[in-house]
Every structure is written in C-alpha cells, then in structure tokens.
Protein backbone atom coordinates (compact mmCIF):
# COMPACT_ATOMS: atom_id res chain seq x y z
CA UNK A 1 166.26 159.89 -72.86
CA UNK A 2 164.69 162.87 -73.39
CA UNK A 3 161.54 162.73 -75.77
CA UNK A 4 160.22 165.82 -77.44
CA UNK A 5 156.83 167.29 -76.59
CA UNK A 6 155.10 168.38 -80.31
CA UNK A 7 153.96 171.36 -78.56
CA UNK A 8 156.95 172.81 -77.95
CA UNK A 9 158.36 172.04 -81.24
CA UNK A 10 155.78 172.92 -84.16
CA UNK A 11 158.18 173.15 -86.58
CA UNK A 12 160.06 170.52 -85.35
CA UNK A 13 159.23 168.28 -88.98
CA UNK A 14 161.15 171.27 -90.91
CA UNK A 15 164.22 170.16 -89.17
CA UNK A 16 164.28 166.13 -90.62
CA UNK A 17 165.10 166.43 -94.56
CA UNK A 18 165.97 162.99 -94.18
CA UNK A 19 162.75 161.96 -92.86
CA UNK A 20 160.16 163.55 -95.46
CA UNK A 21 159.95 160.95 -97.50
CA UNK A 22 158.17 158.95 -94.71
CA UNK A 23 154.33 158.70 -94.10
CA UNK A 24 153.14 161.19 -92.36
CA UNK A 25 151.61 159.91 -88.59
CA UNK A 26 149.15 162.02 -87.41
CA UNK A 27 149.73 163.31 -83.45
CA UNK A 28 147.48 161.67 -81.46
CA UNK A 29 145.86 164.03 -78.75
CA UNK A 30 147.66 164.06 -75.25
CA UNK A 31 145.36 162.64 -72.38
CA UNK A 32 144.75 164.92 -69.32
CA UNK A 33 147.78 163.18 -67.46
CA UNK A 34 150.59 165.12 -70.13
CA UNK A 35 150.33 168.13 -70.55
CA UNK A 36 152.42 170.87 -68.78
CA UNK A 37 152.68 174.38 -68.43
CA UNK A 38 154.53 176.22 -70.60
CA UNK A 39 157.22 178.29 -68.85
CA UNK A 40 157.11 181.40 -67.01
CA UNK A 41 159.47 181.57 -64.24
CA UNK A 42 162.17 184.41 -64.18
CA UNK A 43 165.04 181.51 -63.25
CA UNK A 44 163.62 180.14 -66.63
CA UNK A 45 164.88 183.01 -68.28
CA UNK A 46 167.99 183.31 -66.53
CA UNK A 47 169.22 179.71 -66.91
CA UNK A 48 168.48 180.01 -71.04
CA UNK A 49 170.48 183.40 -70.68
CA UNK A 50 173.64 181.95 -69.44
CA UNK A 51 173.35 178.86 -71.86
CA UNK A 52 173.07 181.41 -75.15
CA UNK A 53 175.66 183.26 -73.45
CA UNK A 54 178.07 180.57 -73.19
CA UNK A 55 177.30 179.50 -76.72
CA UNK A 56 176.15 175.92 -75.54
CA UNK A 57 173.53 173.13 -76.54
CA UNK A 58 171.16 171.44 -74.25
CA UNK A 59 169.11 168.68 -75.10
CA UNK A 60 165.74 169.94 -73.16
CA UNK A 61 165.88 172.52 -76.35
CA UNK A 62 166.87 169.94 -78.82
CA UNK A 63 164.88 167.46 -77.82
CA UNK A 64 162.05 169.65 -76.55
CA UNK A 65 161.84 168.14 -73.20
CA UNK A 66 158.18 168.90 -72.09
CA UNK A 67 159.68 169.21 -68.78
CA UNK A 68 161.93 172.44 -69.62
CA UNK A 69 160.12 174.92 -67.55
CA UNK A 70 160.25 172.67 -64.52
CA UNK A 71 163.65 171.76 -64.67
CA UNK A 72 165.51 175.47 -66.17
CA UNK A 73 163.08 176.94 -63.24
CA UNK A 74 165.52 175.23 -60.65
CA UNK A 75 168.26 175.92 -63.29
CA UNK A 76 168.74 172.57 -64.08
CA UNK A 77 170.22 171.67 -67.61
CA UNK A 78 170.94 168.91 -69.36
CA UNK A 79 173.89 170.46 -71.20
CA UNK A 80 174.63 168.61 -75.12
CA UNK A 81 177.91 168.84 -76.34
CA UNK A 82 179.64 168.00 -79.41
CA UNK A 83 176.78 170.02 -81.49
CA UNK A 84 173.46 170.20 -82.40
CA UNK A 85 173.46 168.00 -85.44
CA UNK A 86 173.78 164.33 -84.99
CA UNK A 87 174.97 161.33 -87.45
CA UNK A 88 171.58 158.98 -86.74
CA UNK A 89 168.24 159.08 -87.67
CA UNK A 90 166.32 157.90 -84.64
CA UNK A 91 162.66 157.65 -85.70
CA UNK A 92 161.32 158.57 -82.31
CA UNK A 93 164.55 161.90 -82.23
CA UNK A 94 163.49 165.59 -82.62
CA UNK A 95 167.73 166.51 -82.97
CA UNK A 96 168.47 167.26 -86.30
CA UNK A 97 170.37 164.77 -88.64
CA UNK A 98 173.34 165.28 -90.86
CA UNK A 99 176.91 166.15 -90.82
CA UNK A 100 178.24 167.47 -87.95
CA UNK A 101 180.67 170.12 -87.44
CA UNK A 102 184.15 169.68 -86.16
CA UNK A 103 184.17 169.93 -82.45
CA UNK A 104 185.13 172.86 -80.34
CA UNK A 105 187.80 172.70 -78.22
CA UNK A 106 186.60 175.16 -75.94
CA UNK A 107 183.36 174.06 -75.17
CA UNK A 108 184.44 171.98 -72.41
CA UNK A 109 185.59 175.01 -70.47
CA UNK A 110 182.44 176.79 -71.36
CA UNK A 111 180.58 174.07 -69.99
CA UNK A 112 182.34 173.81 -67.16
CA UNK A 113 181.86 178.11 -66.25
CA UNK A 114 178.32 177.33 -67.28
CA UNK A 115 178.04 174.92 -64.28
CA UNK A 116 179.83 176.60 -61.51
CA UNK A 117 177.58 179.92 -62.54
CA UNK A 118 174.24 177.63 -62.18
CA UNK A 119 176.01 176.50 -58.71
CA UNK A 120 174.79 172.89 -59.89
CA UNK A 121 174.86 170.29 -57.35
CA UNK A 122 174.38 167.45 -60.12
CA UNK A 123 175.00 167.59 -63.65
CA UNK A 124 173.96 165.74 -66.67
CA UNK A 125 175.91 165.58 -69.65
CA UNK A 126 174.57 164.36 -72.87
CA UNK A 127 175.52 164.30 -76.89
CA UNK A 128 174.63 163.86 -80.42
CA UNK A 129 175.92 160.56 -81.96
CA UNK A 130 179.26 161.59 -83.50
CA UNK A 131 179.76 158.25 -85.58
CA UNK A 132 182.32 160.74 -88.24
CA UNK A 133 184.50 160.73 -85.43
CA UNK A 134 187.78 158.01 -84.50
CA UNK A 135 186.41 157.77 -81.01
CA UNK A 136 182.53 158.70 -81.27
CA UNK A 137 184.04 161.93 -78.81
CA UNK A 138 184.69 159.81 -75.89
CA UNK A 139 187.61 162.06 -75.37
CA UNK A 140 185.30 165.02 -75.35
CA UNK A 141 183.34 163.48 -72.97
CA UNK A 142 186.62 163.36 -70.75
CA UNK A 143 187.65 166.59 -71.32
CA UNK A 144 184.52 168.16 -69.98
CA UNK A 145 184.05 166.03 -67.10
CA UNK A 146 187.87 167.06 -66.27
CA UNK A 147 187.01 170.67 -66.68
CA UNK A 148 184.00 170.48 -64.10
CA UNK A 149 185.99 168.65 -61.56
CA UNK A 150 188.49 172.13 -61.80
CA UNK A 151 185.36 174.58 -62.21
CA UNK A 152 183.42 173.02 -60.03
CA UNK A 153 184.76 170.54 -57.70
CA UNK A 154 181.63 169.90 -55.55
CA UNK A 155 179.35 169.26 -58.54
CA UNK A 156 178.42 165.41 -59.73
CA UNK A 157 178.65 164.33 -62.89
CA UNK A 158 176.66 162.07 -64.58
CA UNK A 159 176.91 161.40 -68.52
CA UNK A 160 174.51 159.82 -71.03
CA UNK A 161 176.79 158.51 -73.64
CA UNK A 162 176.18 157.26 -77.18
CA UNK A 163 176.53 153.57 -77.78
CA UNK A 164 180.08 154.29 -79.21
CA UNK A 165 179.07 150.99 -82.17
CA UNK A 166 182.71 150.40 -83.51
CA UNK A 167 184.44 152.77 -82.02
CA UNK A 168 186.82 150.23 -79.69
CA UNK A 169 188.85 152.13 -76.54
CA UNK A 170 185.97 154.33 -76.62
CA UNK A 171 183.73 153.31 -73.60
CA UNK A 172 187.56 153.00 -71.16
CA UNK A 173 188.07 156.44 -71.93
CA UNK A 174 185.12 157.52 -70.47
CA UNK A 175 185.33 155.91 -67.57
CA UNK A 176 188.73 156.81 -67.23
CA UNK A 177 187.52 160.54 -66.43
CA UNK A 178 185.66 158.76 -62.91
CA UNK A 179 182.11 160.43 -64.21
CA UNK A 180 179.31 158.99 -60.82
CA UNK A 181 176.81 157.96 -63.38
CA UNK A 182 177.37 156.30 -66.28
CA UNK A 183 173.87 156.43 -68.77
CA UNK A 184 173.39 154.67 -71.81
CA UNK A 185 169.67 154.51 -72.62
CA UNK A 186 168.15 151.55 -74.45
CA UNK A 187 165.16 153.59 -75.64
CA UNK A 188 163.36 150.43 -76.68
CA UNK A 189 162.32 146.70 -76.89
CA UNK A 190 164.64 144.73 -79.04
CA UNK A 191 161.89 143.63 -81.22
CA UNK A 192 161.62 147.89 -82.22
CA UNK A 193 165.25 148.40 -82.74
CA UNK A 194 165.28 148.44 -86.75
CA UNK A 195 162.12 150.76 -87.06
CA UNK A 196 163.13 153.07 -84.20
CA UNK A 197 166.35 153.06 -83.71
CA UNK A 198 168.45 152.61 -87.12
CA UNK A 199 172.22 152.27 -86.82
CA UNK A 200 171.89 151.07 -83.30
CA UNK A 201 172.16 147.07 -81.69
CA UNK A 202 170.29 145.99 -78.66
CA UNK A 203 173.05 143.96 -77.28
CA UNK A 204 175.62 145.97 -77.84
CA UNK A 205 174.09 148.93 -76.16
CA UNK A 206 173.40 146.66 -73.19
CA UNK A 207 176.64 145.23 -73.67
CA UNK A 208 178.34 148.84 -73.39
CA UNK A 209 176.30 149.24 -69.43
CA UNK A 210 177.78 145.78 -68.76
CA UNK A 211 181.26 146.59 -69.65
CA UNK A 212 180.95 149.99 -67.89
CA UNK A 213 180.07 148.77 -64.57
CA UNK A 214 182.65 146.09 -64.68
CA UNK A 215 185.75 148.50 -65.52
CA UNK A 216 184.55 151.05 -62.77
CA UNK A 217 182.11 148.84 -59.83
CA UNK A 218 181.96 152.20 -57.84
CA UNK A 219 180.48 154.15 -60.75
CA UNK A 220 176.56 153.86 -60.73
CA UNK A 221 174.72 152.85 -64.12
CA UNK A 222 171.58 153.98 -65.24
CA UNK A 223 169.67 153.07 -68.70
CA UNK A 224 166.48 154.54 -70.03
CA UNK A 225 163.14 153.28 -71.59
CA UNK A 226 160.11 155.45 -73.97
CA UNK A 227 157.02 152.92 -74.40
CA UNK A 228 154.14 153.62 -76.55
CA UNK A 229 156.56 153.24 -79.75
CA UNK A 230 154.19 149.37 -79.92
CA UNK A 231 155.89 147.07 -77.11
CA UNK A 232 154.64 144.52 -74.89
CA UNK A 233 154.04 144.82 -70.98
CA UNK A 234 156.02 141.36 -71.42
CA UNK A 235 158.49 143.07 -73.51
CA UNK A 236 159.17 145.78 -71.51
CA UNK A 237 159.77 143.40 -68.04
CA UNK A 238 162.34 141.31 -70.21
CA UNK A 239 164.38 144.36 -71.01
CA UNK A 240 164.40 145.18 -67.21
CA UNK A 241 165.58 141.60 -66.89
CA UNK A 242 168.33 141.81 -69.34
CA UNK A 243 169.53 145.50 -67.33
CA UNK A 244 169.93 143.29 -64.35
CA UNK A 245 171.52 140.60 -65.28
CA UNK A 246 173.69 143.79 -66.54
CA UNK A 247 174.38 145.02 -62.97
CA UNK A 248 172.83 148.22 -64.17
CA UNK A 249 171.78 150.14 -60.97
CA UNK A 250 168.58 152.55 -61.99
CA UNK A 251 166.14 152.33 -65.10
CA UNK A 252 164.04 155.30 -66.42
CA UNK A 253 160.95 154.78 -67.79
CA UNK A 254 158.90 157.60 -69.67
CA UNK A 255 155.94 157.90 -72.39
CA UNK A 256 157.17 158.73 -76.02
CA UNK A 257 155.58 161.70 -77.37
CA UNK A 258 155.85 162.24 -81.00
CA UNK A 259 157.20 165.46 -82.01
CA UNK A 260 156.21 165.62 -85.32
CA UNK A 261 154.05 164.18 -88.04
CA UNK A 262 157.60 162.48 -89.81
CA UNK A 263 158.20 161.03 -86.43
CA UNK A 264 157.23 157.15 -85.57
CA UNK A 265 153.80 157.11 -84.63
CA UNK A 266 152.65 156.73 -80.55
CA UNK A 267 151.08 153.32 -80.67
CA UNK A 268 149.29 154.21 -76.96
CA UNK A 269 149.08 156.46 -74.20
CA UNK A 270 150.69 154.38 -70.89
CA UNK A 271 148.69 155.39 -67.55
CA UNK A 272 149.82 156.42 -65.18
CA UNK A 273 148.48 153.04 -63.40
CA UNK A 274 150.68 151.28 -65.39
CA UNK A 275 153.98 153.48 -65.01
CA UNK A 276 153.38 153.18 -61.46
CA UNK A 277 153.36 149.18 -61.91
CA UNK A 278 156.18 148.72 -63.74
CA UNK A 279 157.91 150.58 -61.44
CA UNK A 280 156.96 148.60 -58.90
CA UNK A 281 158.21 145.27 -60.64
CA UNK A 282 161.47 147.45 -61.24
CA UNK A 283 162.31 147.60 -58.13
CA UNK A 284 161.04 144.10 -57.08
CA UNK A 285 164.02 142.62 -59.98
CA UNK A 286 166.45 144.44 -57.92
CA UNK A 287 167.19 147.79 -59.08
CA UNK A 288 168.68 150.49 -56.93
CA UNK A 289 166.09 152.79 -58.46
CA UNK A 290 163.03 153.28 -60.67
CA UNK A 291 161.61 156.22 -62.41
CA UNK A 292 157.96 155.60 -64.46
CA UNK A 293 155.55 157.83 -64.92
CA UNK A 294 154.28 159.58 -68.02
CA UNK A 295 156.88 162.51 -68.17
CA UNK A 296 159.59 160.89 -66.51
CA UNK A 297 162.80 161.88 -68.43
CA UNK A 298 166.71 160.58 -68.26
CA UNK A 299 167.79 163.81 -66.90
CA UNK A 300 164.51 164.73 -65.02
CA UNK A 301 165.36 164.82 -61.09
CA UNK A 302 168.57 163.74 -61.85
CA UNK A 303 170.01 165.46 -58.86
CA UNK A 304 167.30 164.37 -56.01
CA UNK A 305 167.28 160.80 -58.43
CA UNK A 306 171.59 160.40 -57.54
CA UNK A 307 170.69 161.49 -53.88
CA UNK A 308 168.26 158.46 -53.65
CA UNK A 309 170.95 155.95 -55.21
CA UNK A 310 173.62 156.77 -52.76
CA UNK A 311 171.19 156.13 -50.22
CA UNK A 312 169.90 153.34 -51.30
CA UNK A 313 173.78 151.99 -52.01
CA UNK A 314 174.56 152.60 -48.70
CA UNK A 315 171.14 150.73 -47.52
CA UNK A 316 173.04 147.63 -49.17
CA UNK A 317 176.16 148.34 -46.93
CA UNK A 318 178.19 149.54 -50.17
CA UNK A 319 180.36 152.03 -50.85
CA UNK A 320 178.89 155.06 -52.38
C-alpha cells in the first residue's frame, strides 16, 4: 500500500489521461504530523543509482512514497516489476494507467543482482495490475522470488500481489515459489470499493488472503488499509474483523494522501490519536501485528516489521 505524497509528485495529474475528465479535488493542506524531509542522504543516492542501473521500477517512485528518503537511506526498496504502467484505474493510485508492455524476461535476474548488491536482509516485491495477461504474472512473481533465493539466499521475501480477479491457478503459483509473506492489501472499506477501487471486489480480495494462508499455513499474511478516502471508525474495525476471521497475520494501516487534484479527494486527516487506537484494537482482535500511524506504508519497516512477526509466532509456540 503505498500512497503518494503530492509533494513529491507535482506533476503527478499529467500522468492520468484517463482521469481528466474527473472533477478536480483540491489538496487539502497536510497537518504538522505529515510532512517529511525531503531526501539528502548519500545512501539515498546510491540505492536510486543501482535501481536506474539495473533498469528496474520501484513503487516508492511510482507511487511517491513520502517515506522514500527514509527508507532508500537504509537502502531499502520496494522493487515493482512487470512495468510501470498498470491495467486499473485506482482513484486513490499515482501509477500510470494504460497498456502495458510485454514483460521482460530478464528482469527477474536483474532484480535479483539488485538485491544481493543492496545486501538486503528483507525484501518487498510489488507490481502493477497486469489484467492483459493469462495469469495476471503470477509466474513472474515466481520467477523472481526463485532468482533471489539463487542471488541471494539469506534474503526474505515478501510479495504484495494483485488480486489476480479471474485469473484461476494464479494465486497456487505464487505460493508455489514459498515467498515468507504473502500481501494483498484491501486498501479500503467495502462500502468505497466502486469509487476507489474500480475493477476490484472486496471479497474476493479477502478471499485471495484466505486461500493463501490455507494452501501454505507456514507462510505469514499481511493486508493493508489507507483511511481518510470517507470510512467509518466502525467501518474500518469490521474490515479488521473480516482479516481475522481470514487468518491473516498483520494489518497495515496508513493515511491516504492525495497526489493530485484528479485523484479522490482526502475526506480527513486521521491523528495520530486515532492510528494509535486502532492499532490498539488490532491487536486486541488477534493479529500477530499492527502498523497505524499517519505514514505507515505496506513496505515501510518491512524488514524490522517480519522480525517482530517471527517473534511474535514463536510467542504463540508456532513454527516460524
């Protein structure tokens, strides 16, 4: 889930043909709590080096993660494959929309070099929605999680996977490649679905964590939330009920920010009281884990965030 910051993206409208014809939803100002500095750090430079060198996507550019200079600072990527263009129009998306090209069958590998040279201990790997494709890429997905196990045998992998709608076989191929985290996020409230996220059904994306945790029990799941799109508090708790009765092991929770005027408006800012609270009832419905705060991210602290679930896995007396 990572949600664009509009000022790291000021042209980020330009990049939504499909969306002009929407009204335009003036940016509300950030409150004290959001905003972030924009990078500096050498290792900044050095971890977007190696990605243009390797010819690679990430979503903290895509998306325009407001937590970029953090994370590339402790060269941490969220690495995107399969493009930069993607076959949905998410209202609440800064990735561009439209028809993606074929894949490249060496970008696994490239990933994979890209990984051992960061000397990741964790890594996240993310995608566009490929719906043009048979298999929505689940057999890209495989291929680059088997080409980091050779590259870079030490490193965890954790993927955030598209919902795969229609494509059947696709989710058991996945798992199939043994990634430690399987991520699908949610994004939303059910009630928000058709306004923010077109093309996409509720209960089949919850569906999708269900089904992952029951082919593969040892493989932890993880879903993400954005509120200030115009949910409930009450809302927001159900969903958390509905990833439970799921089995799904940790839930992120982070503000929307809107990267653009064509973007779906922010109905609030959260505070930071609040994040904290719903964390709190997170973890009292039985998750392993619970992320909330304003800038919390799917991939933010990913790598301290899979430290904590082992821990708190083997807390229960299971096996990690």
């Amino acid at each position: 889930m990572s949600q664009p910051d509009p000022t790291t993206t000021a042209k980020s409208g330009l990049r939504h043909p499909e969306k002009r014809n929407r009204v335009d939803n003036p940016i509300a100002r950030k409150p004290d709590w959001i905003r972030v500095k924009a990078p500096t750090s050498p290792v900044y430079a050095e971890t977007r080096a190696l990605v243009r060198e390797k010819g690679l996507h990430t979503v903290c550019e895509e998306a325009g993660c407001p937590n970029i200079g953090e994370c590339w600072a402790k060269r941490h990527a969220t690495m995107m494959i399969m493009g930069d263009t993607c076959t949905r129009a998410c209202t609440f998306c800064n990735v561009k929309t439209g028809m993606p090209m074929a894949l490249d069958r060496s970008e696994p590998g490239r990933v994979a070099e890209a990984v051992a040279s960061l000397g990741l201990a964790h890594v996240v790997i993310t995608s566009v929605d490929r719906d043009d494709l048979a298999d929505g890429g689940a057999k890209h997905f495989a291929a680059t999680i088997t080409a980091i196990r050779v590259a870079a045998p030490r490193t965890t992998i954790e993927v955030l996977t598209p919902d795969f709608l229609r494509k059947p076989g696709a989710l058991e191929i996945v798992i199939a490649a043994m990634p430690d985290v399987f991520n699908h996020n949610l994004e939303t409230v059910p009630r928000l679905y058709a306004e923010v996220r077109p093309g996409a059904r509720y209960f089949s994306s919850l569906r999708l964590l269900q089904q992952a945790k029951e082919l593969a029990p040892s493989i932890f799941t993880k879903s993400g939330l954005m509120v200030g799109l115009g949910e409930a508090r009450g809302e927001v708790l159900q969903v958390m009920d509905d990833l439970r009765a799921a089995d799904v092991d940790f839930l992120t929770i982070g503000q929307y920010l809107q990267p653009s005027v064509k973007h779906h408006h922010i109905d609030r800012f959260w505070t930071p009281d609040e994040f904290a609270g719903l964390a709190e009832m997170g973890r009292a419905k039985g998750f392993h884990l619970v992320a909330a705060s304003p800038l919390t991210r799917s991939s933010y602290h990913a790598d301290s965030d899979f430290a904590a679930l082992r821990a708190a896995r083997s807390a229960l007396g299971q096996t990690a």
